[in-house]
Protein backbone atom coordinates (compact mmCIF):
# COMPACT_ATOMS: atom_id res chain seq x y z
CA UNK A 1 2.49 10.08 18.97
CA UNK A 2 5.23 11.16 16.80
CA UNK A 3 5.34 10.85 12.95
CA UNK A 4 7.84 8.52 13.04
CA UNK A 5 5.73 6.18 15.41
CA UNK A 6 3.03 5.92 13.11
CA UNK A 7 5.08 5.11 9.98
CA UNK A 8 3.45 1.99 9.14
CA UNK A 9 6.61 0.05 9.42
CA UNK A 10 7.81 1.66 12.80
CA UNK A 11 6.80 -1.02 16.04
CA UNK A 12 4.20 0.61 18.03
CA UNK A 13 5.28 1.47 21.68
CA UNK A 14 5.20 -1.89 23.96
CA UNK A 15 2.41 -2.36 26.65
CA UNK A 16 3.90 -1.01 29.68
CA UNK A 17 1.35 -1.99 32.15
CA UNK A 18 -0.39 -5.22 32.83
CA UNK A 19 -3.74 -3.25 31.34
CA UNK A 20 -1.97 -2.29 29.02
CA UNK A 21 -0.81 -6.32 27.67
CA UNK A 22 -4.41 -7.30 28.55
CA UNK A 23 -5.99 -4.59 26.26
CA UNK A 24 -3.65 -5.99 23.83
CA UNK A 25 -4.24 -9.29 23.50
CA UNK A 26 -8.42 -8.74 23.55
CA UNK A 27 -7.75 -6.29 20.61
CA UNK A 28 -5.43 -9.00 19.09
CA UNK A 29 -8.14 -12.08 19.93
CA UNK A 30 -11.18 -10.07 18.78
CA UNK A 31 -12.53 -11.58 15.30
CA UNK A 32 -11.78 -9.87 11.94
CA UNK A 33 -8.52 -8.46 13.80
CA UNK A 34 -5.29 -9.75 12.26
CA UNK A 35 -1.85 -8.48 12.44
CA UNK A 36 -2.09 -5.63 9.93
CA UNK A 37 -5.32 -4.41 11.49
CA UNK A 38 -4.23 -4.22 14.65
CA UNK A 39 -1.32 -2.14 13.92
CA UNK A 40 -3.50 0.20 11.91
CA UNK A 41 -5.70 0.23 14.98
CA UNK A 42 -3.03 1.35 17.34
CA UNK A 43 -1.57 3.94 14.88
CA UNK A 44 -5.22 5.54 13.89
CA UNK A 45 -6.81 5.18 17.47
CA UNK A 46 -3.51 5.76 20.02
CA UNK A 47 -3.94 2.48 22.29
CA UNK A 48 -5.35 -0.77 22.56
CA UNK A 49 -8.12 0.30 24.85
CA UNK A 50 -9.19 2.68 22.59
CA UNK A 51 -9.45 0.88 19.56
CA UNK A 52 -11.53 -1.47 21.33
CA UNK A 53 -13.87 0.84 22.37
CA UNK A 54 -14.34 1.66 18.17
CA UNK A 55 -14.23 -1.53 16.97
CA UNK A 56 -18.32 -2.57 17.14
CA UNK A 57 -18.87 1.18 15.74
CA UNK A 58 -16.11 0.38 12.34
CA UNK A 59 -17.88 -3.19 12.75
CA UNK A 60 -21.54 -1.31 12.35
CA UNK A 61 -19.91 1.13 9.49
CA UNK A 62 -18.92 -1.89 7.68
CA UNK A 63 -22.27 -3.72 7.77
CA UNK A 64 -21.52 -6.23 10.34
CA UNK A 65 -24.50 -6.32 12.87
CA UNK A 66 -24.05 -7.53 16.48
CA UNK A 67 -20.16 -7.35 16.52
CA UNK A 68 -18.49 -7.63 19.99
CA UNK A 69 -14.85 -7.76 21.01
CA UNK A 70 -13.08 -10.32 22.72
CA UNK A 71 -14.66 -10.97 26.49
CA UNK A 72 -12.58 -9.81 29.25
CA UNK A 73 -13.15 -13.71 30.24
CA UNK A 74 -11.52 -15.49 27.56
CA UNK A 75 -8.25 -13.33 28.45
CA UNK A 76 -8.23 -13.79 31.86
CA UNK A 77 -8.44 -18.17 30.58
CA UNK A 78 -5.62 -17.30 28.66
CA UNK A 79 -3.11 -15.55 31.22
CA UNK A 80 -4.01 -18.27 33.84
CA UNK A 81 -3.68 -20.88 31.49
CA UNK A 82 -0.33 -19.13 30.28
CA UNK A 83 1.16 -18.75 33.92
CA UNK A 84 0.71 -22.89 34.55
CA UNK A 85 2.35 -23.67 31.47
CA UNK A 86 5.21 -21.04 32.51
CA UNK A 87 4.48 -19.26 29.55
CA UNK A 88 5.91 -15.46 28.73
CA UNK A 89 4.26 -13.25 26.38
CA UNK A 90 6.37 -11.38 24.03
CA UNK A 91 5.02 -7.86 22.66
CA UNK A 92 6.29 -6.03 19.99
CA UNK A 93 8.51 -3.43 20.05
CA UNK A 94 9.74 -4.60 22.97
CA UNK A 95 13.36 -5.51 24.06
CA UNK A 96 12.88 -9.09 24.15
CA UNK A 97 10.84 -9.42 21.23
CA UNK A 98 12.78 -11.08 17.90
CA UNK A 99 13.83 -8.26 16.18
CA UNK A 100 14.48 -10.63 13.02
CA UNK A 101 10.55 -10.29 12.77
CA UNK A 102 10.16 -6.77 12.72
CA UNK A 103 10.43 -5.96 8.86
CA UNK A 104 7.72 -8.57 8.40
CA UNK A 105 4.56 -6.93 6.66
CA UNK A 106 2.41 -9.06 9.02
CA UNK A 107 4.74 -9.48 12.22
CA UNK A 108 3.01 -10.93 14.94
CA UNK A 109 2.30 -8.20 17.83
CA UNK A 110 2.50 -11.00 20.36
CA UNK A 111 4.06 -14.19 20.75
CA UNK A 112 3.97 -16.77 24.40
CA UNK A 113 7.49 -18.26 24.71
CA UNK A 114 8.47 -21.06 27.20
CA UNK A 115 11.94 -21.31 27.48
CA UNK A 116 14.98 -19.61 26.79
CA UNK A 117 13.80 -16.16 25.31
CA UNK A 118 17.51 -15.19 24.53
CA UNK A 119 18.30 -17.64 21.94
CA UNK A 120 16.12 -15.16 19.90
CA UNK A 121 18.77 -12.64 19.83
CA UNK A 122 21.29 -15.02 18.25
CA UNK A 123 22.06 -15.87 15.13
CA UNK A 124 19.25 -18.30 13.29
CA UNK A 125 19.09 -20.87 10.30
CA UNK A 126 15.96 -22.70 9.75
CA UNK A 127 16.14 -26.63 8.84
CA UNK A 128 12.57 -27.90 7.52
CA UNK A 129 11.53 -30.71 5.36
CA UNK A 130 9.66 -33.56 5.14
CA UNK A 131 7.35 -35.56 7.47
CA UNK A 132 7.93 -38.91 6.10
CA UNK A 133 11.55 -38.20 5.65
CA UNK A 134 13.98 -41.14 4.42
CA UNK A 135 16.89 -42.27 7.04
CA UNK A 136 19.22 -40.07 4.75
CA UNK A 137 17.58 -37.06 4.92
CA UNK A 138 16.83 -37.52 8.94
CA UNK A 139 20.86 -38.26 9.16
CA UNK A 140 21.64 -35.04 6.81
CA UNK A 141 19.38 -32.61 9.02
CA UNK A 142 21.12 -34.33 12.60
CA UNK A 143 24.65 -33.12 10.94
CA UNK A 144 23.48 -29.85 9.19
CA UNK A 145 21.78 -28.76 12.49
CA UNK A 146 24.73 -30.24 14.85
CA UNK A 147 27.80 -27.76 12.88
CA UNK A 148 25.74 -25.16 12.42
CA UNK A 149 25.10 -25.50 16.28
CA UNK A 150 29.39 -25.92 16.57
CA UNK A 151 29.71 -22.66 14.84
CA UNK A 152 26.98 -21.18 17.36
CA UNK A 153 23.41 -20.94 14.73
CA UNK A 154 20.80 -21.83 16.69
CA UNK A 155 18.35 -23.99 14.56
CA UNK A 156 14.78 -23.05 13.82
CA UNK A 157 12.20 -25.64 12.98
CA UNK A 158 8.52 -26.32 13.01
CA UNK A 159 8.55 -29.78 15.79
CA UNK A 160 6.72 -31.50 13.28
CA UNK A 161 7.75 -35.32 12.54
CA UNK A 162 10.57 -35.83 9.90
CA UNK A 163 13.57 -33.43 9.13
CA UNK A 164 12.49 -31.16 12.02
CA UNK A 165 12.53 -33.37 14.92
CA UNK A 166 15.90 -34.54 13.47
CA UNK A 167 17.27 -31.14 13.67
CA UNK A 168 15.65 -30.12 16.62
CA UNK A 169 16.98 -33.28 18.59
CA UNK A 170 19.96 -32.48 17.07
CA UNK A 171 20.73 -28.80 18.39
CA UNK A 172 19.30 -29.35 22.01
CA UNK A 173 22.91 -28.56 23.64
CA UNK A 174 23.64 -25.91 21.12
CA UNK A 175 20.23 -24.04 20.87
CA UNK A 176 16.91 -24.63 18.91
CA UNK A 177 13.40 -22.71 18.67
CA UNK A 178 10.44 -24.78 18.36
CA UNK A 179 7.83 -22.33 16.45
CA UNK A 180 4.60 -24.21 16.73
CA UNK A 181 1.03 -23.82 15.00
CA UNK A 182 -0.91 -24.22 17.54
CA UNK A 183 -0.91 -22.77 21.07
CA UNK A 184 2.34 -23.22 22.89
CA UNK A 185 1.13 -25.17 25.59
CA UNK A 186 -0.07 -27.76 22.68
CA UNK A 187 2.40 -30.49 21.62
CA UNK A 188 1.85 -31.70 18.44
CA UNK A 189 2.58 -34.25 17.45
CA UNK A 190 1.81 -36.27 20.45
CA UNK A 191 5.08 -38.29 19.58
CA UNK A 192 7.27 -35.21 19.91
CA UNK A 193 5.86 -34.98 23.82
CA UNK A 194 9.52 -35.70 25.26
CA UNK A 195 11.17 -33.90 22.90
CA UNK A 196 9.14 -30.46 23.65
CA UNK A 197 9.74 -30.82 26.92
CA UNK A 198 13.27 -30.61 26.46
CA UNK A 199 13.04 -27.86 24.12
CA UNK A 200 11.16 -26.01 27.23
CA UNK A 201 14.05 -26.52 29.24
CA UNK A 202 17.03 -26.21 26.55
CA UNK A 203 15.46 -24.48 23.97
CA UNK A 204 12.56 -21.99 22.87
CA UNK A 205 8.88 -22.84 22.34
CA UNK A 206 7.27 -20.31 20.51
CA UNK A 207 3.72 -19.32 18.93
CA UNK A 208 1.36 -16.75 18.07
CA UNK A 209 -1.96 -18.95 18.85
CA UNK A 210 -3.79 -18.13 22.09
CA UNK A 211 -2.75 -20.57 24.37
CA UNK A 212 -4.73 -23.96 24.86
CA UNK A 213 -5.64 -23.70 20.77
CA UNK A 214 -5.36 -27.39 19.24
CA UNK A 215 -3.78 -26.62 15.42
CA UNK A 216 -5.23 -26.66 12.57
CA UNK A 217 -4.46 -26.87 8.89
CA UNK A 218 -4.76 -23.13 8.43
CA UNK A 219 -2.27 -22.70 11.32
CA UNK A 220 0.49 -24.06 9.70
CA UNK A 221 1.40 -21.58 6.47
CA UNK A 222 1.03 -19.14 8.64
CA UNK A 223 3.20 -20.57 11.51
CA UNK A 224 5.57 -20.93 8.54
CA UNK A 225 6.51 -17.60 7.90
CA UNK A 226 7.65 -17.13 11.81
CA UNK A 227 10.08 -19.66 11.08
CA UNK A 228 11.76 -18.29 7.64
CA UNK A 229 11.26 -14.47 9.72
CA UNK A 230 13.44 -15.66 12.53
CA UNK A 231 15.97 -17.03 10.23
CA UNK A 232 19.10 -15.75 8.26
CA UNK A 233 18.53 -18.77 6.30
CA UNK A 234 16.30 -21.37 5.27
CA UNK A 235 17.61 -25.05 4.54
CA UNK A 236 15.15 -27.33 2.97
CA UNK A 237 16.50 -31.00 3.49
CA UNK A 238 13.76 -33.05 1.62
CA UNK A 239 10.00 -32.08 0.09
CA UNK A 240 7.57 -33.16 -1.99
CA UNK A 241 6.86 -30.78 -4.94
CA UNK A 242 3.52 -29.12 -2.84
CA UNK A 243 4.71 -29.40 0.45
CA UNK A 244 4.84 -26.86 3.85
CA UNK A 245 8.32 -26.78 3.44
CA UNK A 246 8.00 -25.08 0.22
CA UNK A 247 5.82 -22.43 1.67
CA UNK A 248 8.22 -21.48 3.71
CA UNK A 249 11.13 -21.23 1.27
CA UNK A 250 8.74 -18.68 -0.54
CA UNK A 251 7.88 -17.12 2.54
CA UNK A 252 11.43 -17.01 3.23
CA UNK A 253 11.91 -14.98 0.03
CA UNK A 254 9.69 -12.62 0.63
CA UNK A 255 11.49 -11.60 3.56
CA UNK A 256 14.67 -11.54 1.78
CA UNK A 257 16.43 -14.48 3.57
CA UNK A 258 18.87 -17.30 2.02
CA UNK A 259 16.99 -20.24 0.53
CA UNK A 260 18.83 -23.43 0.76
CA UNK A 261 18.30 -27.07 -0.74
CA UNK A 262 19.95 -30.32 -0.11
CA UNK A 263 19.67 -32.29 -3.99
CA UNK A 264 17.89 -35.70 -4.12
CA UNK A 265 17.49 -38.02 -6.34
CA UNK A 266 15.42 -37.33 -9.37
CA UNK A 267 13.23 -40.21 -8.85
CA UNK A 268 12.65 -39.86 -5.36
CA UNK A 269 9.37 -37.58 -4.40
CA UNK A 270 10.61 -36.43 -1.28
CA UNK A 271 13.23 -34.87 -3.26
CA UNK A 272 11.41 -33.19 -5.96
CA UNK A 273 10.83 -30.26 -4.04
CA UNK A 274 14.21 -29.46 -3.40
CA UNK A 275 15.68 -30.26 -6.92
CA UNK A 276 12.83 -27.89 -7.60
CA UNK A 277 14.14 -25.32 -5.34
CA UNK A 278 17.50 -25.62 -7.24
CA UNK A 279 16.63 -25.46 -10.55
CA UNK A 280 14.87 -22.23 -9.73
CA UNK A 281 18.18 -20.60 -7.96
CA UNK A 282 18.25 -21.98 -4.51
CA UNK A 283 21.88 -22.82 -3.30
CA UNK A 284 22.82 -26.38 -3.31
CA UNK A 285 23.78 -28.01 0.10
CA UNK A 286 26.56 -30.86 0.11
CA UNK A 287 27.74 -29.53 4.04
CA UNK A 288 27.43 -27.41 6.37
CA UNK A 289 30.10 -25.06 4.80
CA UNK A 290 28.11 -24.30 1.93
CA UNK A 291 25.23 -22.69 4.15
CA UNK A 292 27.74 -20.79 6.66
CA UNK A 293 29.29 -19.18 3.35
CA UNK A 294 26.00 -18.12 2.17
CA UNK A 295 25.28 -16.15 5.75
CA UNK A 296 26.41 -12.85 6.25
CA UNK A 297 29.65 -13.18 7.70
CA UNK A 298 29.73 -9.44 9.68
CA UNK A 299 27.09 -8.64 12.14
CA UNK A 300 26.71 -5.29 10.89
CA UNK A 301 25.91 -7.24 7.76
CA UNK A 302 22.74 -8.81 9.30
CA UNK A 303 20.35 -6.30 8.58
CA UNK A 304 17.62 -8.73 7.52
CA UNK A 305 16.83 -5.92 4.69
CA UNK A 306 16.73 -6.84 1.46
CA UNK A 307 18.98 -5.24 -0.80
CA UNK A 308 15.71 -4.96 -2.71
CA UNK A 309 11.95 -5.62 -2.67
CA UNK A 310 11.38 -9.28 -4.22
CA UNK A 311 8.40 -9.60 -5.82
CA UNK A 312 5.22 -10.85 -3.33
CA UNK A 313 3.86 -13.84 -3.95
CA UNK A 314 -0.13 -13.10 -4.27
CA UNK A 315 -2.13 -15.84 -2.58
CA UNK A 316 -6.08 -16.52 -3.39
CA UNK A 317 -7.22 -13.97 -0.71
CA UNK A 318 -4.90 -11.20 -1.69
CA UNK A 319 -5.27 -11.39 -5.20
CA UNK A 320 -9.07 -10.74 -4.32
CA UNK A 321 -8.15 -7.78 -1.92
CA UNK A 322 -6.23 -6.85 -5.56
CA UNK A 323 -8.84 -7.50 -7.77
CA UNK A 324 -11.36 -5.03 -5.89
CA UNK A 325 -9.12 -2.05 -4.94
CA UNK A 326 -8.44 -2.11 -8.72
CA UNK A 327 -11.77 -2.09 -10.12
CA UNK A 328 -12.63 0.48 -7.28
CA UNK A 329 -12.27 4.19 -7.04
CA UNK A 330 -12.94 7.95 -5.73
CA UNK A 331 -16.66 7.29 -7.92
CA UNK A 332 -19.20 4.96 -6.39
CA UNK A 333 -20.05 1.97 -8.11
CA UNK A 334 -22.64 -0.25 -7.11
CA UNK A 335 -21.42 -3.75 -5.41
CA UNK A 336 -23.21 -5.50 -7.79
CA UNK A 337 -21.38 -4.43 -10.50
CA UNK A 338 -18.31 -5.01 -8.78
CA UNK A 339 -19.42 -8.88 -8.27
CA UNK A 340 -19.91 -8.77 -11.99
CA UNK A 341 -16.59 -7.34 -13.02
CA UNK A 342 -13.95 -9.93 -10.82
CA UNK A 343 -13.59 -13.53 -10.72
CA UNK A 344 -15.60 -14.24 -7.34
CA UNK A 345 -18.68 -15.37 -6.13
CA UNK A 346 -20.98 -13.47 -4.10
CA UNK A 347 -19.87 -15.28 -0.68
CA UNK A 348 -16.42 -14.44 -1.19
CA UNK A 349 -16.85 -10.91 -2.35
CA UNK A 350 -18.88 -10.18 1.09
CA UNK A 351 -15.90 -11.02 3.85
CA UNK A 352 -13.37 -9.67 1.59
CA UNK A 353 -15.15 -6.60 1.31
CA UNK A 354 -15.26 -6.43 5.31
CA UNK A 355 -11.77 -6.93 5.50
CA UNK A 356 -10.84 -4.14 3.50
CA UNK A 357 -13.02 -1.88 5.01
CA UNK A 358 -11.69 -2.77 8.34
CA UNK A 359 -8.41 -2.24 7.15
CA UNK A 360 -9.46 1.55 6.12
CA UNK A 361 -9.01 0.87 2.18
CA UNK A 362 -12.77 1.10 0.86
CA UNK A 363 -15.68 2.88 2.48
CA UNK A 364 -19.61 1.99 1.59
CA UNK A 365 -21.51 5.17 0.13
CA UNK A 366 -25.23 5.47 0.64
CA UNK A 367 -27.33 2.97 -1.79
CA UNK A 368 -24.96 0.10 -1.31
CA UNK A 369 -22.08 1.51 -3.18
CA UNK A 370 -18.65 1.37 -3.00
CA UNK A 371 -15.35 3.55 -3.21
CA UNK A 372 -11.78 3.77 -2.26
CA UNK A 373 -11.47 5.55 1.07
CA UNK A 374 -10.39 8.84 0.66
């Protein structure tokens, strides 16, 4: 591989083969292997197939006994399960996969679609808010979502109850990507059965769960930021102060994309959020005007770059990835010193200590001490 394909933020070269997209996906389904690990695996070890076969060895290294990848088995489930439900697998750095997601720091390698895979390659603006909407903010997401679709933005939502059913209902002719936090073979709600269905057939489903997985509450922040990645903009219609549609506003800053509110009432919860989002610099929403101005109105201009790096937002488990790297070095401490220098317990210092030694940034020295890899 060239220097240029192992630059960190380079996409790694697309299976080619069917091996090749199985290899993938076990590398990408074996445990303790996220996004940013398995990019780092495919950079340091040349392919899928070989990182696999140094996984348990980096597993053993690390202190983890008994580690096995993903069975051959629970792929093969996954691909037959994947061809009923019509599904296509998207890898990265391919030609059909979103480029909007590639300057993510922890882009999804693969993604199952049902639908219309093209509508990725359009021009996106993401319309979340809350579950337990009002009939105003349900009627402002229908019209947001129905001009933008007039002036050809296909919408982007999360097919949970609320604001994003309204929108999604809304842009069916025009265009609309479902991105879901579970597997996309798994409708959830039940209620919004019908409505995915149509979506299949209109629209885009889309997720980065193995197919067949039932979502959970971890799923969702992290389903989130596939929504704000695919968009040019986010519009937040109504949420509560703590809300999902918050994290994705941040997440949507991160990646340098438009944050948009619609106002509410200060007395009304569902509102808070938004007046929140406002106060703080998001751009108020009376129409859909007021979001097409705020796009980029060139298409050389949609770069999805940000002029520059915002700050990241550190969340628990990074700022203790943070906390150890800093208190770490090229000298060997012992790693129960490090337990008594940072603000962790002893069951949290343990996986996060895996994860960076997976990830190549600390190495364990003879005696049960610790340094930066060199």
């Amino acid at each position: 591989m060239t220097e240029e394909q192992l630059s960190s933020n380079h996409p790694p070269l697309p299976p080619t083969t069917e091996e090749d997209r199985f290899s993938w996906l076990r590398l990408l389904r074996s445990r303790k292997v996220g996004p940013a690990t398995f990019r780092r695996l495919l950079r340091e070890h040349g392919s899928a197939q070989n990182a696999l076969a140094a996984l348990p060895e980096m597993a053993r290294a690390a202190g983890i006994e008994g580690y096995e990848t993903c069975p051959p088995g629970v792929i093969e489930t996954e691909l037959k399960a994947a061809k009923a439900a019509k599904a296509r697998l998207l890898c990265l750095g391919s030609a059909d996969f979103p480029e909007a997601l590639n300057d993510l720091n922890d882009v999804p390698p693969m993604l199952w679609a049902i639908g219309d895979v093209s509508l990725l390659q359009q021009s996106a603006v993401a319309v979340v808010g809350a579950r337990n909407c009002s009939s105003l903010g349900a009627r402002m997401a229908r019209g947001l979502a129905t001009e933008l679709g007039n002036k050809e933005h296909v919408i982007v939502s999360g097919l949970a109850r609320g604001i994003d059913t309204a929108a999604h209902r809304a842009a069916l002719d025009s265009g609309t990507i479902a991105v879901m936090a579970g597997g996309v073979d798994v409708i959830y709600p039940a209620e919004n059965t019908e409505l995915a269905h149509e979506i299949a057939v209109k629209g885009l489903r889309l997720s980065e769960q193995p197919m067949g997985v039932t979502p959970q509450a971890r799923h969702f922040p992290r389903r989130n930021r596939i929504i704000s990645g695919l968009a040019q903009a986010v519009v937040v219609v109504e949420a509560a102060a703590k809300s999902g549609s918050l994290i994705t506003a941040r997440d949507a800053l991160d990646q340098g994309r438009e944050v948009l509110a619609v106002p509410g009432h200060p007395f009304d919860a569902r509102a808070a959020g938004c007046n929140l989002l406002i106060r703080d610099g998001a751009m108020l929403v009376r129409s859909a005007d007021d979001i097409i101005e705020a796009l980029p109105q060139k298409p050389d201009l949609f770069s999805r770059q940000p002029a520059s790096p915002p700050e990241p937002i550190v969340r628990p488990a990074q700022d203790l990835h943070v906390q150890i790297l800093e208190r770490l070095g090229p000298s060997p401490i012992a790693e129960d010193q490090l337990l008594r220098d940072i603000t962790a317990t002893a069951g949290e210092l343990g996986p996060a200590l895996v994860d960076l030694e997976l990830d190549g940034r600390i190495q364990r020295q003879p005696g049960g001490l610790l340094s930066l890899a060199g």
